[in-house]
Protein backbone atom coordinates (compact mmCIF):
# COMPACT_ATOMS: atom_id res chain seq x y z
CA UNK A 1 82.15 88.28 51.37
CA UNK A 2 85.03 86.14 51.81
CA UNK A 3 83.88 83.39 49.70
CA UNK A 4 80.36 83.07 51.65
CA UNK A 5 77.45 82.71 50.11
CA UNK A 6 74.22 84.58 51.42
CA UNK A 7 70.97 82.70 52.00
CA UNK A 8 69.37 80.36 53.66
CA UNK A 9 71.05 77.92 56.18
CA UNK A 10 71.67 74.44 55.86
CA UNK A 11 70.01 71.83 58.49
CA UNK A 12 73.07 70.11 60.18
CA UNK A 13 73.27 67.21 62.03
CA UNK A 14 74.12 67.03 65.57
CA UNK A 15 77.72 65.67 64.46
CA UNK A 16 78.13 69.00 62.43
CA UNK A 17 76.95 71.28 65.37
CA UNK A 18 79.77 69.32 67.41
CA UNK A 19 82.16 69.68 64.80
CA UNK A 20 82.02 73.51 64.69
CA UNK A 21 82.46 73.64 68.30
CA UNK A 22 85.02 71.72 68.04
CA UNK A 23 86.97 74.49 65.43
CA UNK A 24 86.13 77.24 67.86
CA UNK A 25 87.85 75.49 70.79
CA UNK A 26 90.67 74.61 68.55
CA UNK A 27 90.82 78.08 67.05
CA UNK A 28 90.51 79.68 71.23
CA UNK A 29 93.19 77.16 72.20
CA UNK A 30 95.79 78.22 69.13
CA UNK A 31 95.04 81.89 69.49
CA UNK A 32 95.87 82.01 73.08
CA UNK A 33 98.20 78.93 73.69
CA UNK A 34 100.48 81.29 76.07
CA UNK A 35 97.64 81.84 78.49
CA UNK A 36 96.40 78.17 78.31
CA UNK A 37 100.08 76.84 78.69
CA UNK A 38 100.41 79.61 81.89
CA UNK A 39 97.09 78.39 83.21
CA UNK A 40 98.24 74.65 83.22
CA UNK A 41 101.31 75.16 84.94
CA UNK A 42 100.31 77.20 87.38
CA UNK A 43 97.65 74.65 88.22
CA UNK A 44 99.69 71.78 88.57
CA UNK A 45 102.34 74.26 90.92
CA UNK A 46 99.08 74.27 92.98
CA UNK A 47 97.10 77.63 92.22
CA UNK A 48 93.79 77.34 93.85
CA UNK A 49 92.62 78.91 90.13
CA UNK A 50 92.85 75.04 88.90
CA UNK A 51 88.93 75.55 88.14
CA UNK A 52 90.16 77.11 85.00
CA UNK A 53 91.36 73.79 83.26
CA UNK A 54 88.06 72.79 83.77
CA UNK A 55 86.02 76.40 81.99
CA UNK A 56 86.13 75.52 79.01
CA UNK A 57 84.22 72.03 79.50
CA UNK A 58 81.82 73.51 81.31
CA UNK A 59 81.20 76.41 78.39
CA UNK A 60 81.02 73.78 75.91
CA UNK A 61 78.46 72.11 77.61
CA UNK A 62 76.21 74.85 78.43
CA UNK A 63 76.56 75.73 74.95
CA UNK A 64 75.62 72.58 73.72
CA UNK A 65 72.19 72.68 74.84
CA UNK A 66 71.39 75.32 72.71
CA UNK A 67 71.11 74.52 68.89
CA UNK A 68 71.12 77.39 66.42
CA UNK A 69 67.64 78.45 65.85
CA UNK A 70 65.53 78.02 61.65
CA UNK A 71 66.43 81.61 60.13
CA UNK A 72 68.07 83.36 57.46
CA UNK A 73 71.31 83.82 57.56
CA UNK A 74 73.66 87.15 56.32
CA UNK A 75 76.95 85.96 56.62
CA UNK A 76 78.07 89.68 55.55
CA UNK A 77 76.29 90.99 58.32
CA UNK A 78 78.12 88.06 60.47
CA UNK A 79 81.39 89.10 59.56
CA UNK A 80 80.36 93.04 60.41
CA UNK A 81 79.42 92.03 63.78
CA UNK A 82 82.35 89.67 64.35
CA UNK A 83 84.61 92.60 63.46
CA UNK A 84 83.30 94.94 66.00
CA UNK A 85 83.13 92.16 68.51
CA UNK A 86 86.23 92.20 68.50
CA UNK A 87 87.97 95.55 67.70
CA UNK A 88 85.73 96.71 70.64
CA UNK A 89 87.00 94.02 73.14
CA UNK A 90 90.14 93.74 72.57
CA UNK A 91 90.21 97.72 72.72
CA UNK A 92 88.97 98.08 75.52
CA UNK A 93 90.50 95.16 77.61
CA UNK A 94 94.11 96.99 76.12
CA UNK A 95 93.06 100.46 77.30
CA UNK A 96 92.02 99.47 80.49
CA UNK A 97 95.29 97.14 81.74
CA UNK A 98 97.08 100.88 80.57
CA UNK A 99 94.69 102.76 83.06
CA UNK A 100 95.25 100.40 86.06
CA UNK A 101 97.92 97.81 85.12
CA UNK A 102 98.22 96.60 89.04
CA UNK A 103 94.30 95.74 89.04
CA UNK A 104 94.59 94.75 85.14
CA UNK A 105 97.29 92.29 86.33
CA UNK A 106 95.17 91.27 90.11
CA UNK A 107 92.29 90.61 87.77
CA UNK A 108 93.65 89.20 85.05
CA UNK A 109 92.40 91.31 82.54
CA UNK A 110 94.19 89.56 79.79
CA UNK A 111 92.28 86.16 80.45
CA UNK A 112 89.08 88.32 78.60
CA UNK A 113 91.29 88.41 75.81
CA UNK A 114 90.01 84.60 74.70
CA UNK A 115 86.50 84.99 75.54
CA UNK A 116 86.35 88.05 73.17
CA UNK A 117 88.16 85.94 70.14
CA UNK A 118 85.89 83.28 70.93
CA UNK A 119 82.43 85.52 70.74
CA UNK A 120 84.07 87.18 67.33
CA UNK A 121 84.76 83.81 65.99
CA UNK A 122 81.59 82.22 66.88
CA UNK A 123 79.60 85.00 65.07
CA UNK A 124 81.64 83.72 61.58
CA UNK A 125 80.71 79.95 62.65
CA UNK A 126 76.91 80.19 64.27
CA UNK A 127 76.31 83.15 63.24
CA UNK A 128 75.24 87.05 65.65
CA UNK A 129 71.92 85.54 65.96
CA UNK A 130 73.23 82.23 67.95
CA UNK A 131 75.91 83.41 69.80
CA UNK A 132 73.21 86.29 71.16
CA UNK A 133 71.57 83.28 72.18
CA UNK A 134 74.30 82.51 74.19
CA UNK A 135 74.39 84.46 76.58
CA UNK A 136 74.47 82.58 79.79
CA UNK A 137 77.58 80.93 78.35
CA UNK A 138 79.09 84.14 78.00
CA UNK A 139 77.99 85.80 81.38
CA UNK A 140 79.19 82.11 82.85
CA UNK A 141 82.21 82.56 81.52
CA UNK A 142 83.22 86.06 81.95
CA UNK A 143 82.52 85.91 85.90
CA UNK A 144 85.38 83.23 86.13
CA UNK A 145 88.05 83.16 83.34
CA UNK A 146 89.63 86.40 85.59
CA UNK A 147 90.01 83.43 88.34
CA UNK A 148 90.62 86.37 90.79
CA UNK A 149 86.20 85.87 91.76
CA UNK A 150 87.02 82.20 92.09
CA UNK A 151 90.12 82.78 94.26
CA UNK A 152 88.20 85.21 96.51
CA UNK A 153 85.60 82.88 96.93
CA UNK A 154 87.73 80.10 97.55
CA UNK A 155 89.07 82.24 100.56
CA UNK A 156 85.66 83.28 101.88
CA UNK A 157 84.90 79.46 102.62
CA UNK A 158 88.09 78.71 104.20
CA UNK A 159 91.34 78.66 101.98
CA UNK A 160 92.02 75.39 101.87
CA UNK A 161 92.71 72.97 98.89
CA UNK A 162 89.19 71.62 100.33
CA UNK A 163 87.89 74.97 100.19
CA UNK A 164 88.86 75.38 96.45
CA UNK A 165 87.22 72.08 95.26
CA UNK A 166 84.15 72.94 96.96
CA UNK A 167 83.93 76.20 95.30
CA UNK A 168 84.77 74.18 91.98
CA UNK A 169 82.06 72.15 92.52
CA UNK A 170 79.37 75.18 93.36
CA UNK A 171 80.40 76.35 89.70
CA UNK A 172 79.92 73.03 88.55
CA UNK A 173 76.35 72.62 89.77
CA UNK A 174 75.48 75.99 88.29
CA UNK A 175 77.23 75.05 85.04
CA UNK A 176 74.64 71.87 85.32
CA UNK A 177 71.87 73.97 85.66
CA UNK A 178 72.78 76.00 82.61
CA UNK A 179 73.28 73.48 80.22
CA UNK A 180 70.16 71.83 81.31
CA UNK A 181 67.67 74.33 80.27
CA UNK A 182 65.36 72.29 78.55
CA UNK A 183 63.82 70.40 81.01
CA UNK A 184 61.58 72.09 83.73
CA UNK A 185 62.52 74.24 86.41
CA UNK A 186 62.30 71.80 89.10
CA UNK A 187 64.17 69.02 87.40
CA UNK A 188 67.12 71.32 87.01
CA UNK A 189 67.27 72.52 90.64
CA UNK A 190 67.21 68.91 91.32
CA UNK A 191 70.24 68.24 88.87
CA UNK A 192 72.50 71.33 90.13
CA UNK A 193 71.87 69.64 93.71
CA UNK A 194 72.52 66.25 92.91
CA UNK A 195 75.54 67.59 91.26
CA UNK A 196 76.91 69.32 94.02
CA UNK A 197 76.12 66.57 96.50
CA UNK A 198 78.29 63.98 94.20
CA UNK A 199 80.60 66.28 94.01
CA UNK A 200 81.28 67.37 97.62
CA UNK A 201 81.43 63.66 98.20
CA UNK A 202 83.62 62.70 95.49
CA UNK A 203 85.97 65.73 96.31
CA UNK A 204 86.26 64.33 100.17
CA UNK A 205 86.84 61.21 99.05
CA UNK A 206 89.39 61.91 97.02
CA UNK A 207 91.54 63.86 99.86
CA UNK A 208 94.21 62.56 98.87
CA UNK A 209 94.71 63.35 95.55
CA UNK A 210 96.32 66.69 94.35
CA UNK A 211 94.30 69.61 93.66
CA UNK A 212 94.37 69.27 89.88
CA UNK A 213 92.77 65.44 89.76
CA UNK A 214 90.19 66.75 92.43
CA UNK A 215 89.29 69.67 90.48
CA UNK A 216 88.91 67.83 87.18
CA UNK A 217 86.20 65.10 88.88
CA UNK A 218 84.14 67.72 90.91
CA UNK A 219 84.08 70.76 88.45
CA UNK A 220 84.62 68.60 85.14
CA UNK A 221 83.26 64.69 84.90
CA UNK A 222 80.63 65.52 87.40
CA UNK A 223 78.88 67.85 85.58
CA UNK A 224 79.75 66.26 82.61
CA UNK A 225 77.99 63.00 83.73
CA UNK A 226 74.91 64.61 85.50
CA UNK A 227 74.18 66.88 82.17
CA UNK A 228 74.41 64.12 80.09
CA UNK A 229 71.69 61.85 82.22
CA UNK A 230 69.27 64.65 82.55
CA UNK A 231 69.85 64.93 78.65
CA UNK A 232 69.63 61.06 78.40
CA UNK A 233 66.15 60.90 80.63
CA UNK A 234 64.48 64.18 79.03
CA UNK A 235 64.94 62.38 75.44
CA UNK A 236 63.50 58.93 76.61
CA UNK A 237 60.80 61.09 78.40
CA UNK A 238 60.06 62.74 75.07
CA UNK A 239 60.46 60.20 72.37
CA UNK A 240 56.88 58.95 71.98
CA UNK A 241 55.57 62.66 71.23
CA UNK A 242 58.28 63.64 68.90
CA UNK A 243 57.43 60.37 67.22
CA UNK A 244 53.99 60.78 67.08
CA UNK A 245 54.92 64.57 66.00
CA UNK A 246 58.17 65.23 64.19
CA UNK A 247 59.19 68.98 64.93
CA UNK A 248 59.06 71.14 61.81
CA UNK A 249 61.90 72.73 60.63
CA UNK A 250 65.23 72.07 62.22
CA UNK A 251 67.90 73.49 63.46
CA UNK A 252 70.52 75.57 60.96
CA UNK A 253 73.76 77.15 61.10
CA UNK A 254 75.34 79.44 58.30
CA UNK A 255 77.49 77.84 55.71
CA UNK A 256 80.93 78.45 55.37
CA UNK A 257 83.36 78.39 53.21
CA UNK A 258 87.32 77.10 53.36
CA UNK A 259 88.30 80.81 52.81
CA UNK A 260 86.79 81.48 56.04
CA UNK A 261 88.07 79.09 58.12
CA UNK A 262 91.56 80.10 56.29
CA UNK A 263 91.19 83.74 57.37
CA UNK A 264 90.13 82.61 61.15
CA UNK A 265 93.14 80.37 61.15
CA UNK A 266 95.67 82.86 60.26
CA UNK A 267 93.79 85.19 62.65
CA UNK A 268 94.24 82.36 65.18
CA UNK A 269 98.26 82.64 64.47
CA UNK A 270 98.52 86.39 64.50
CA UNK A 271 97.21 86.63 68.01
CA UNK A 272 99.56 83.55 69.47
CA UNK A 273 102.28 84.99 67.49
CA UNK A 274 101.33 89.00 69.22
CA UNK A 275 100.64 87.28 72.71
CA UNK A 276 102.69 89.14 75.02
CA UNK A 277 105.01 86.45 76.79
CA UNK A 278 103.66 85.22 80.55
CA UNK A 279 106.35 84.50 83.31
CA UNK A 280 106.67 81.64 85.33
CA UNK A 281 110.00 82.08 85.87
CA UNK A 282 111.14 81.16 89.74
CA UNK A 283 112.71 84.01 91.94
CA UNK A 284 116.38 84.24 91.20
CA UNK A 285 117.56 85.16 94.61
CA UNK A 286 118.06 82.55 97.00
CA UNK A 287 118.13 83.74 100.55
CA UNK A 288 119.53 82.98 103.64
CA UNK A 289 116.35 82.33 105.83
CA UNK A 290 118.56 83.62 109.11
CA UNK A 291 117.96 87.21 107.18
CA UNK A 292 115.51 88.40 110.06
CA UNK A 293 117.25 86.96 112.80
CA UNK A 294 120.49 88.93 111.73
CA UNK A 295 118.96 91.84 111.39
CA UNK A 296 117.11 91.70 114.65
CA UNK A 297 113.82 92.56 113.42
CA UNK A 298 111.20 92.59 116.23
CA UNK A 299 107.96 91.04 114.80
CA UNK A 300 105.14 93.29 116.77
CA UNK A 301 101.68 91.55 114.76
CA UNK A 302 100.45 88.23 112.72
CA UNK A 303 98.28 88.71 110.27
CA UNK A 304 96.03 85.83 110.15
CA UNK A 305 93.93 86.92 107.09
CA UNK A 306 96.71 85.52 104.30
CA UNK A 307 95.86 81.70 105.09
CA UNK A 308 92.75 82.38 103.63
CA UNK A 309 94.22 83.23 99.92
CA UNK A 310 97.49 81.53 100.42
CA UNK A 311 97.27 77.77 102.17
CA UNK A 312 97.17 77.31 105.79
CA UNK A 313 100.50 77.24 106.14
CA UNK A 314 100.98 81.10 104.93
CA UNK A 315 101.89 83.81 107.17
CA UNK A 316 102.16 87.35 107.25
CA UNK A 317 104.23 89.08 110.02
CA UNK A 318 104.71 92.49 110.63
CA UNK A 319 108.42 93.28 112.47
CA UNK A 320 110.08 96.41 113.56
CA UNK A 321 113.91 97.79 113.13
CA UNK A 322 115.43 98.44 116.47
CA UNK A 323 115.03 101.37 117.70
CA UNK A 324 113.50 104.13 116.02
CA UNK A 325 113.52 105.53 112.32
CA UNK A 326 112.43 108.89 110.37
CA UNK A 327 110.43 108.25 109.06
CA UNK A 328 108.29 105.04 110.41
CA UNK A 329 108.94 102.06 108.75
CA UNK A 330 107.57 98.66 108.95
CA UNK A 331 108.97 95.30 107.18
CA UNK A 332 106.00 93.26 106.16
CA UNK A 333 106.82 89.40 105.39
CA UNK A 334 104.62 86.83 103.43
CA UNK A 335 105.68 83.53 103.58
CA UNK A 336 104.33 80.64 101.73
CA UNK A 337 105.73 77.09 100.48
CA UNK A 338 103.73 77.43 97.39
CA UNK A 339 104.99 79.70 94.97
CA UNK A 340 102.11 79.33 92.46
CA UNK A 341 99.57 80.69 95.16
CA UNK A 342 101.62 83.91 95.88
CA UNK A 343 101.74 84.61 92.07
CA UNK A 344 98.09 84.57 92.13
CA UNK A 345 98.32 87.54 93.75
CA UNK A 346 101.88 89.18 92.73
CA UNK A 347 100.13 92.41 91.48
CA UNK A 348 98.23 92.56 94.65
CA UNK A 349 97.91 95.79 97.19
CA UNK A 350 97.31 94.91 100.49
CA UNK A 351 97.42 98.42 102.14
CA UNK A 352 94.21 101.30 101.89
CA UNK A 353 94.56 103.86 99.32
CA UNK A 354 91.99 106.12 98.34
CA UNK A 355 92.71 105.68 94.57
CA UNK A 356 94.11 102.79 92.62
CA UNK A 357 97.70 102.49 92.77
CA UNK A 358 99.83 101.05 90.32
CA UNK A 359 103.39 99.13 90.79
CA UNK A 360 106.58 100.28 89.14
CA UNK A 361 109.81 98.96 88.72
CA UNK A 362 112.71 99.49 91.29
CA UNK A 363 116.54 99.56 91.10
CA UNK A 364 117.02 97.94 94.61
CA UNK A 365 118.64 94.67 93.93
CA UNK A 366 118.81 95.27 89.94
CA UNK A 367 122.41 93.54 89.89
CA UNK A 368 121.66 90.35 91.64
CA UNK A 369 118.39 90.20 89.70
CA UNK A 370 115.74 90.77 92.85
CA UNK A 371 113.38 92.26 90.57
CA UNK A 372 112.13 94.90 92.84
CA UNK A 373 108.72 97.22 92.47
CA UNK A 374 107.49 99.88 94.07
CA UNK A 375 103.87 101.37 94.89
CA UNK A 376 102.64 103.92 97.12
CA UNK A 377 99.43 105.92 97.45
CA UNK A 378 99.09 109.36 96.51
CA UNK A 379 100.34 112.07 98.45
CA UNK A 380 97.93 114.52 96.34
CA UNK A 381 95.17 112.78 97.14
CA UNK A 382 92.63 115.37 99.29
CA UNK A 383 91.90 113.67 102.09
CA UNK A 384 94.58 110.58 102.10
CA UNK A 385 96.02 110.63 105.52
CA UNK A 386 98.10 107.39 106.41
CA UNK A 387 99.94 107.90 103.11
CA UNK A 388 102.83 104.74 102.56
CA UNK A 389 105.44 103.95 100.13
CA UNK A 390 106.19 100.23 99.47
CA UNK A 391 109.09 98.36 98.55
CA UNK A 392 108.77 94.75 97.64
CA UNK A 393 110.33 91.47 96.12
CA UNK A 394 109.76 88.25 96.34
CA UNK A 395 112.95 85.77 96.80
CA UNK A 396 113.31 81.78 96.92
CA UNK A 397 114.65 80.85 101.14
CA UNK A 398 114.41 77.22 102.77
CA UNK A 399 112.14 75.57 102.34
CA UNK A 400 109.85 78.02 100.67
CA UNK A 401 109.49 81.33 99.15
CA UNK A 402 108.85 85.12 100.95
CA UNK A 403 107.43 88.48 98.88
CA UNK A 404 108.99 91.16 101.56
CA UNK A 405 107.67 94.57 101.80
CA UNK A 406 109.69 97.56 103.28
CA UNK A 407 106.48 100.02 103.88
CA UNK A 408 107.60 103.68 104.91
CA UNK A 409 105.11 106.27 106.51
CA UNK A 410 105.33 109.34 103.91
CA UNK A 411 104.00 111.75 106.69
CA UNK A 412 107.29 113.43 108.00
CA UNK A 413 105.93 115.17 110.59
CA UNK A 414 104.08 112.23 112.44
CA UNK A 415 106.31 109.20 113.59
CA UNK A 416 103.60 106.36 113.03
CA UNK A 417 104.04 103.14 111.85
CA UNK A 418 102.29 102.81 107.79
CA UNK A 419 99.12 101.56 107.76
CA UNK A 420 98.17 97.70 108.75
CA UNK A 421 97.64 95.52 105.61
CA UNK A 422 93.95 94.32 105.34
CA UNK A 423 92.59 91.37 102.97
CA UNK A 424 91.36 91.90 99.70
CA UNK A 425 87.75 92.61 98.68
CA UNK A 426 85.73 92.94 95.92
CA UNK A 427 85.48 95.94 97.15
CA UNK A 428 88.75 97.38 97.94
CA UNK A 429 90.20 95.66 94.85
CA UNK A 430 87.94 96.21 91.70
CA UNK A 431 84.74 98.02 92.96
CA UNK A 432 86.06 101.17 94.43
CA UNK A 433 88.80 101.41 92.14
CA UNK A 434 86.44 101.06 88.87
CA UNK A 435 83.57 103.62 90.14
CA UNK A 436 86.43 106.04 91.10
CA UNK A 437 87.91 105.51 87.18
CA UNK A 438 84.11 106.60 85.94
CA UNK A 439 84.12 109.95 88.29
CA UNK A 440 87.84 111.14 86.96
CA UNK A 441 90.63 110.06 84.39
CA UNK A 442 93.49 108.58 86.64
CA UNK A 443 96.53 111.24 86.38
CA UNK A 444 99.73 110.61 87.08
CA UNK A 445 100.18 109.73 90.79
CA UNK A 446 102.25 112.08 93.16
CA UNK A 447 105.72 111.61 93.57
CA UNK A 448 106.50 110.18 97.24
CA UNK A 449 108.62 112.30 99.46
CA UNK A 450 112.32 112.02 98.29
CA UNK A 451 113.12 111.69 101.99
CA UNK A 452 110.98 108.10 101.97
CA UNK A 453 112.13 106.92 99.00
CA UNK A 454 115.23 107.17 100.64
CA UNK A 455 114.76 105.66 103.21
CA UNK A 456 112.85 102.26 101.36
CA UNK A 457 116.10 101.97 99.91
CA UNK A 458 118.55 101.60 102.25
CA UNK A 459 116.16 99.35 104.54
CA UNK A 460 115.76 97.26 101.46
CA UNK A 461 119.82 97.48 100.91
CA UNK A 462 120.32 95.89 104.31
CA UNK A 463 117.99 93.57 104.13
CA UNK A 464 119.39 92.09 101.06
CA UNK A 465 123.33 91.86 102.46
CA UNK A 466 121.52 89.88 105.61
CA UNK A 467 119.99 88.04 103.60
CA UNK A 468 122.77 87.12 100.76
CA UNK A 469 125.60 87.41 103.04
């Protein structure tokens, strides 16, 4: 099939076992170059996902340890399996971002999208049985190429730029452990240690640096250097008995042939050329940061919780219109100087709802370019008292940038404020939502109250002329 001959495997050299990883990661960073080239600037605008430069060092190197194991090889059967690797993947990532876009988008669904090409295409180059094998590289990898389990972590031990490289270099040390899995139990847990403890002190020392030089010493040279001694030691440790006994029958890897590297290549080019285009485009509106002031919004709570996925320097107010409106509206404002670290969470929901919710597009502010969504929970739902509607945008102001949210009360009958925002969870933000997708299908959410909608609008309307005036 394809030019590839079945039968035995040859016995390649370590240089050839390099050199094959080395066309994978090539192949990975062609087929997705959007993503990469999204993940690079947003790292260097300051995203606290930075740790994601450094994933794919840390996958090579756990897969390194691991050489393809004596066999037979079926490169038919290769090619079978490589094809429902990744009809199946790529199906089901695509089917999913259509069920729940918002969380899709919050989790970074699409980030799966190169770990899938890169299991399909490994099959072809080392073969089902190896990339089985594998499988701490893929579970590794898989619990942080979404970023969004990194980010939340990253909040739980402080939100800082300090707490992002120490939770770069916790997946570092576990990376180390990983890729040493040769040598004994104990020395490992020694190694991951070690690692972290350089690290953390590396990382502090460094203070001063950006985020993205940090990030690349604690969660990429570190490990790099630490694997690479343990490697060093365990061969000088073993060297007299594998000279005494040479090891019987080594390593192998399927061959193959140009016409299969020629058909991953052009595979390679179909998906950059089909990746769906990533924005990193800056808010268009520029706006005057008296806006509040003019309107004479009352703030009435601070909501300390956003510093913690944001940057210290975040804030999230909740103010009031004078007086009093039907129905109950509240104008929630996150600020931040980092525009990067609000993108991170764009397609986030930071109000209840009982099911997911999804975000559509808005009209408010089409001419000026405010790009406007809307999301609300729904009214259907048995049992979802404290129903809201939600209006929001995010514009440029001086010195940095604000995502404002005009949340109505859909209950007509009961003048109370919509519900408080509350942090995001594992829970509230992929757990829930996920086990209530395997109870039902999601159908089409209920239409808020025409009366709300309404009224979202013309809050939104004045905000806008106070704040473009």
């Amino acid at each position: 099939m394809l030019g590839i001959s079945v039968g035995k495997p040859s016995n390649p050299l370590p240089g050839q076992l390099w050199l094959r990883i080395g066309i994978l990661a090539a192949l990975t960073t062609a087929g997705f170059a959007v993503l990469a080239v999204s993940a690079i600037r947003g790292s260097l605008a300051g995203s606290y996902s930075a740790v994601l430069l450094a994933l794919p060092v840390l996958a090579i190197l756990i897969a390194s340890g691991l050489r393809p194991a004596p066999g037979v090889g079926d490169t038919e059967f290769d090619w079978i399996v490589a094809a429902v690797i990744g009809a199946t993947g790529f199906l089901a990532v695509a089917l999913l971002s259509q069920r729940l876009p918002s969380i899709a988008g919050l989790w970074n669904w699409s980030h799966f999208g190169p770990v899938v090409w890169a299991m399909a295409a490994g099959t072809v180059l080392f073969s089902a049985r190896h990339v089985l094998r594998l499988w701490r590289v893929w579970l590794f990898v898989l619990c942080l190429v979404p970023a969004t389990p990194f980010l939340l972590f990253t909040a739980a031990l402080g939100g800082t730029e300090n707490s992002a490289v120490l939770a770069g270099g916790v997946v570092g040390a576990i990376a180390v452990y990983l890729a040493t899995s040769t040598v004994g139990l104990s020395w490992r847990l020694l190694a991951a240690v070690v690692d972290l403890g350089v690290a953390t002190g590396l990382g502090h020392l460094l203070g001063g640096l950006a985020l993205v030089p940090r990030m690349a010493v604690v969660a990429g040279a570190v490990p790099v250097l630490s694997v690479a001694a343990v490697r060093w030691a365990n061969h000088v440790r073993l060297a007299p008995s594998l000279a005494a006994h040479p090891a019987r029958g080594s390593a192998g890897m399927p061959p193959v042939g140009a016409r299969s590297y020629g058909v991953l290549g052009i595979l390679a080019v179909a998906l950059v050329a089909l990746s769906p285009p990533v924005s990193n485009a800056q808010p268009q509106v520029l706006a005057d940061r008296d806006w509040i002031d003019r309107m004479g919004l009352v703030p009435v709570a601070d909501f300390g919780f956003i510093r913690l996925f944001l940057g210290p320097e975040a804030s999230l107010t909740r103010y009031v219109m004078p007086g009093n409106t039907d129905p109950a509206v509240a104008i929630d404002v996150i600020s931040a100087p980092n525009l990067a670290r609000l993108a991170d969470y764009s397609d986030a929901v930071w109000y209840p709802s009982a099911v997911p919710v999804n975000h559509r597009r808005a009209d408010v502010g089409e001419t000026i370019g405010l790009g406007a969504r809307s999301v609300h929970s729904d009214p259907d739902t048995v049992g979802g008292d404290g129903n809201w509607y939600a209006l929001s945008w995010l514009w440029r102001t001086d010195p940095g940038y604000q995502q404002v949210i005009v949340a109505v009360d859909q209950d007509l009958s009961a003048q109370r404020r919509p519900p408080i925002p509350e942090p995001l969870t594992w829970t509230n933000s992929l757990l829930s939502p996920m086990l209530w997708l395997t109870r039902q299908q999601p159908p089409p959410s209920g239409a808020a109250p025409k009366k709300v909608v309404r009224t979202a609008d013309e809050v939104a309307r004045q905000i806008i002329e106070a704040g473009t005036a």
